[in-house]
N, C-alpha and C. Protein backbone atom coordinates (compact mmCIF):
# COMPACT_ATOMS: atom_id res chain seq x y z
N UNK A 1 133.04 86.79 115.56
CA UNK A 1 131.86 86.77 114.73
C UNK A 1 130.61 86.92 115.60
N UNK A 2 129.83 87.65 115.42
CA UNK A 2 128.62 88.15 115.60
C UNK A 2 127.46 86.78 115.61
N UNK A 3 126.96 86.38 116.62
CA UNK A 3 125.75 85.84 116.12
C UNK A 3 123.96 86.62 116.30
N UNK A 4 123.64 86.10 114.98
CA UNK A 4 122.22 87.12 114.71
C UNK A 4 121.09 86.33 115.68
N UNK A 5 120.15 87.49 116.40
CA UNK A 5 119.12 86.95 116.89
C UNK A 5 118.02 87.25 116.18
N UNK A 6 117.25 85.86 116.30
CA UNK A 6 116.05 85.78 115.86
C UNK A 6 115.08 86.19 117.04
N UNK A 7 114.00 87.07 115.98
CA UNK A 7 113.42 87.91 116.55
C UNK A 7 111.69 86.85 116.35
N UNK A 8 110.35 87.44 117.22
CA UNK A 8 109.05 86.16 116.98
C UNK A 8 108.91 87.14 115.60
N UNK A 9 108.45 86.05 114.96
CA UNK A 9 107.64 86.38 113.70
C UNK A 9 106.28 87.39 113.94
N UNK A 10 106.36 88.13 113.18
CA UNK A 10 105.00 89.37 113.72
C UNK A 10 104.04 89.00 112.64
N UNK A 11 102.77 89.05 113.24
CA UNK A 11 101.80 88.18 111.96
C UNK A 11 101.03 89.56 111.98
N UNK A 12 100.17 89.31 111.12
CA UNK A 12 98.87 90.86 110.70
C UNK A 12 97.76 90.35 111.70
N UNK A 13 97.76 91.18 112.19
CA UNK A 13 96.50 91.18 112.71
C UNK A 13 95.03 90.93 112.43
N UNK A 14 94.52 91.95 111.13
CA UNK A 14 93.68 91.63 110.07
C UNK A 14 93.36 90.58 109.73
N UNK A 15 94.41 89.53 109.35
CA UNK A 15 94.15 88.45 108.51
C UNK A 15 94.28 87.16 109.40
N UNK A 16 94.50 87.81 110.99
CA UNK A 16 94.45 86.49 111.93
C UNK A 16 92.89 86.56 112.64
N UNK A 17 92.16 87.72 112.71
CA UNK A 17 91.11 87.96 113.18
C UNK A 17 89.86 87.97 111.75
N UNK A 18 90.80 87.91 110.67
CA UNK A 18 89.64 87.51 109.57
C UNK A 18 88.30 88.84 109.27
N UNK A 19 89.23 90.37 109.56
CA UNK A 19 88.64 91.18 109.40
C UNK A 19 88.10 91.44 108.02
N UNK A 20 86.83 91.79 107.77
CA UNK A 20 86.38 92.02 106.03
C UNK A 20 86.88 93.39 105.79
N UNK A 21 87.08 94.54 106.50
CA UNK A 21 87.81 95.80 105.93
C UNK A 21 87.86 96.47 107.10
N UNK A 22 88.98 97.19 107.00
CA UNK A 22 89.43 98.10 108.20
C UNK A 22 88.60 99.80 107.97
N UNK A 23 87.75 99.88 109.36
CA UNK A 23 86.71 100.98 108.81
C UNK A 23 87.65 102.26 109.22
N UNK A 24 87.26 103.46 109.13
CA UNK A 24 88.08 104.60 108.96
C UNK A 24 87.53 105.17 110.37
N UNK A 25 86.21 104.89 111.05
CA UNK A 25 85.81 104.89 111.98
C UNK A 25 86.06 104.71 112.98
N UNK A 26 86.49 103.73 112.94
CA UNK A 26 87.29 103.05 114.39
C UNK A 26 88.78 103.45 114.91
N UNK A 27 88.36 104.41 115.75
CA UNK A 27 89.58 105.39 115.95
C UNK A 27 90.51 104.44 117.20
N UNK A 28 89.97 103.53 117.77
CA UNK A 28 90.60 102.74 118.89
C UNK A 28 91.61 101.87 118.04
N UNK A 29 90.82 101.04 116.80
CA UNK A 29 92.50 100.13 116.24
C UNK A 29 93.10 101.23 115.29
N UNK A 30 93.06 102.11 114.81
CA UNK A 30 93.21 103.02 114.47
C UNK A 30 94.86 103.71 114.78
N UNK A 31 94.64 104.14 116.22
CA UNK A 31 95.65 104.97 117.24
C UNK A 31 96.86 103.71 117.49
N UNK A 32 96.51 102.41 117.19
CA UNK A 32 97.54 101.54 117.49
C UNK A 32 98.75 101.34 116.46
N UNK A 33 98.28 102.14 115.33
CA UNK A 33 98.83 102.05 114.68
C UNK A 33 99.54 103.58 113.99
N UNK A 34 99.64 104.40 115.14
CA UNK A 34 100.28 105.98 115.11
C UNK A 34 101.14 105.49 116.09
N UNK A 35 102.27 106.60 115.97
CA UNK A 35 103.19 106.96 117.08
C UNK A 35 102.85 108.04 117.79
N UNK A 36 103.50 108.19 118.87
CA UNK A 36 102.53 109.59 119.77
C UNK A 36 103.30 110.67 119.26
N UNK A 37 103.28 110.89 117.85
CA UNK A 37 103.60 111.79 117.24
C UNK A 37 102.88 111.82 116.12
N UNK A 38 101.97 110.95 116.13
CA UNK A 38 101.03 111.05 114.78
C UNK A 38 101.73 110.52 113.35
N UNK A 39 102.63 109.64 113.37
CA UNK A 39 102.77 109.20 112.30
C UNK A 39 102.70 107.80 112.21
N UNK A 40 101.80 107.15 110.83
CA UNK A 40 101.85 105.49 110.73
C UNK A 40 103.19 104.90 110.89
N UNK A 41 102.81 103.75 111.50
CA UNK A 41 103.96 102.96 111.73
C UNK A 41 104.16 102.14 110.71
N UNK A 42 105.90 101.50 110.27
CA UNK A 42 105.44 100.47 108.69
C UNK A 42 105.38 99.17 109.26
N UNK A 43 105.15 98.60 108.00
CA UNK A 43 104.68 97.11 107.94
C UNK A 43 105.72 96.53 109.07
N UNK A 44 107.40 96.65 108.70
CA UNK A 44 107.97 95.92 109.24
C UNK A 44 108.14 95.92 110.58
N UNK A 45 107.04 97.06 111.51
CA UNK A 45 107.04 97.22 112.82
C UNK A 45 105.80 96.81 113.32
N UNK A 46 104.97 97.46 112.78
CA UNK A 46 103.53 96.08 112.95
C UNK A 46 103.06 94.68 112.25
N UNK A 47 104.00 94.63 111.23
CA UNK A 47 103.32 93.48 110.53
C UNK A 47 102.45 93.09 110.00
N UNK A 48 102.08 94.15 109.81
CA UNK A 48 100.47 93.55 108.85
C UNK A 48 100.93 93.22 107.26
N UNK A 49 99.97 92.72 106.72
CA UNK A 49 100.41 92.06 105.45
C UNK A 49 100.61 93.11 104.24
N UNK A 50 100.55 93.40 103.14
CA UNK A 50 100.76 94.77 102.43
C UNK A 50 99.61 95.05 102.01
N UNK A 51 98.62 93.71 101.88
CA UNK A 51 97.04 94.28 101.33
C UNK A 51 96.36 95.14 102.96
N UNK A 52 96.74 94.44 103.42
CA UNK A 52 96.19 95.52 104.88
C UNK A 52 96.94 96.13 105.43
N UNK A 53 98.18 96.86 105.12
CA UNK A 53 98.78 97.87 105.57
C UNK A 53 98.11 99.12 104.63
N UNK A 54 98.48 98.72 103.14
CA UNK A 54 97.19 100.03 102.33
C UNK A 54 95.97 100.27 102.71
N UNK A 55 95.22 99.21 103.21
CA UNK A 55 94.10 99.73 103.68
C UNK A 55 94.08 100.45 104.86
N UNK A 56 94.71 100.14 105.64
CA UNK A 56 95.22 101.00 107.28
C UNK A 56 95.71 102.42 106.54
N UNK A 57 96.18 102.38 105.63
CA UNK A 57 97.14 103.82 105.38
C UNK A 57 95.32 104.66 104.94
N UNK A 58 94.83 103.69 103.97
CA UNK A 58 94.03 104.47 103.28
C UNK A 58 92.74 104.98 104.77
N UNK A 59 92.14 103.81 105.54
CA UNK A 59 91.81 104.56 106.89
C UNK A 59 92.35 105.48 107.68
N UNK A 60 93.09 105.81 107.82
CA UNK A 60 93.88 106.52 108.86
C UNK A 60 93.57 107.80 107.92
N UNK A 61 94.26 108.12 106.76
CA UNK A 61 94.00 109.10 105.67
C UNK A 61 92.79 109.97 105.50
N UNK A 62 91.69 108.68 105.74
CA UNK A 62 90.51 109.29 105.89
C UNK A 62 89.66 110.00 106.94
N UNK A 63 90.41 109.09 107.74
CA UNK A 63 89.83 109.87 109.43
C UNK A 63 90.74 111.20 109.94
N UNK A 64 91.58 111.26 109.09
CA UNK A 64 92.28 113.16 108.95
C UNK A 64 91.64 113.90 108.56
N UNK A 65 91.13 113.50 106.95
CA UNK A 65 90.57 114.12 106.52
C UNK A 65 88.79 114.73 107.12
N UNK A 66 88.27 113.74 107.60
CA UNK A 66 87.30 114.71 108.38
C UNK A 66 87.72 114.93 109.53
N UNK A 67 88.56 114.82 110.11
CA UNK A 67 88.74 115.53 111.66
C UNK A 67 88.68 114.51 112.51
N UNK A 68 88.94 113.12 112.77
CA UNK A 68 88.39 112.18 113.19
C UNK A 68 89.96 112.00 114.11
N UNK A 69 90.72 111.97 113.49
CA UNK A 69 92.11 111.92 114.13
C UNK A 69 93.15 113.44 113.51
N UNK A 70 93.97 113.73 114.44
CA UNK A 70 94.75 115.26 113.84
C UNK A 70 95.68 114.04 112.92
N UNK A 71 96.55 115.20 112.64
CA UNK A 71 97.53 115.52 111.79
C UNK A 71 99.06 114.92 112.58
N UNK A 72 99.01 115.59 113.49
CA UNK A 72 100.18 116.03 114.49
C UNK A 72 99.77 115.96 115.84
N UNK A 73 100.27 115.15 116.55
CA UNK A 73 100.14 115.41 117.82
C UNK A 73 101.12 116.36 119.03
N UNK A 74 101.11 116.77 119.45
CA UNK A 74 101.73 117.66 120.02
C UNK A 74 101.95 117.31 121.70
């Protein structure tokens, strides 16, 4: 029989630093949350809570859309 390891609990970031909204601007917390392939990472790998993982999705979304971050990294 297999025994399971417990892994640390991953907390949100957001809601430990008591951020009021994640800006679309801020391309530095931004990139921490891409792979060097340009795609978001999910909740269950960063941990953020689900009200601030939508908002991360919805920043990130936006800073594509003007050019702020690509698409694809290459």
């Amino acid at each position: 029989m297999q025994q399971r390891r417990f892994q640390k609990r991953r907390f949100c970031r957001f809601c430990s630093e008591k951020t009021p909204f994640i800006d679309y601007k801020d391309l530095k917390t931004l990139k921490v949350f891409l792979t060097d392939r340009g795609k978001m990472l999910p909740r269950r790998m960063t941990g953020n809570c689900a009200k601030h993982q939508r908002e991360l999705t919805t920043a990130i979304k936006r800073a594509r859309n003007i050019a702020l971050l690509s698409f694809v990294e290459k």
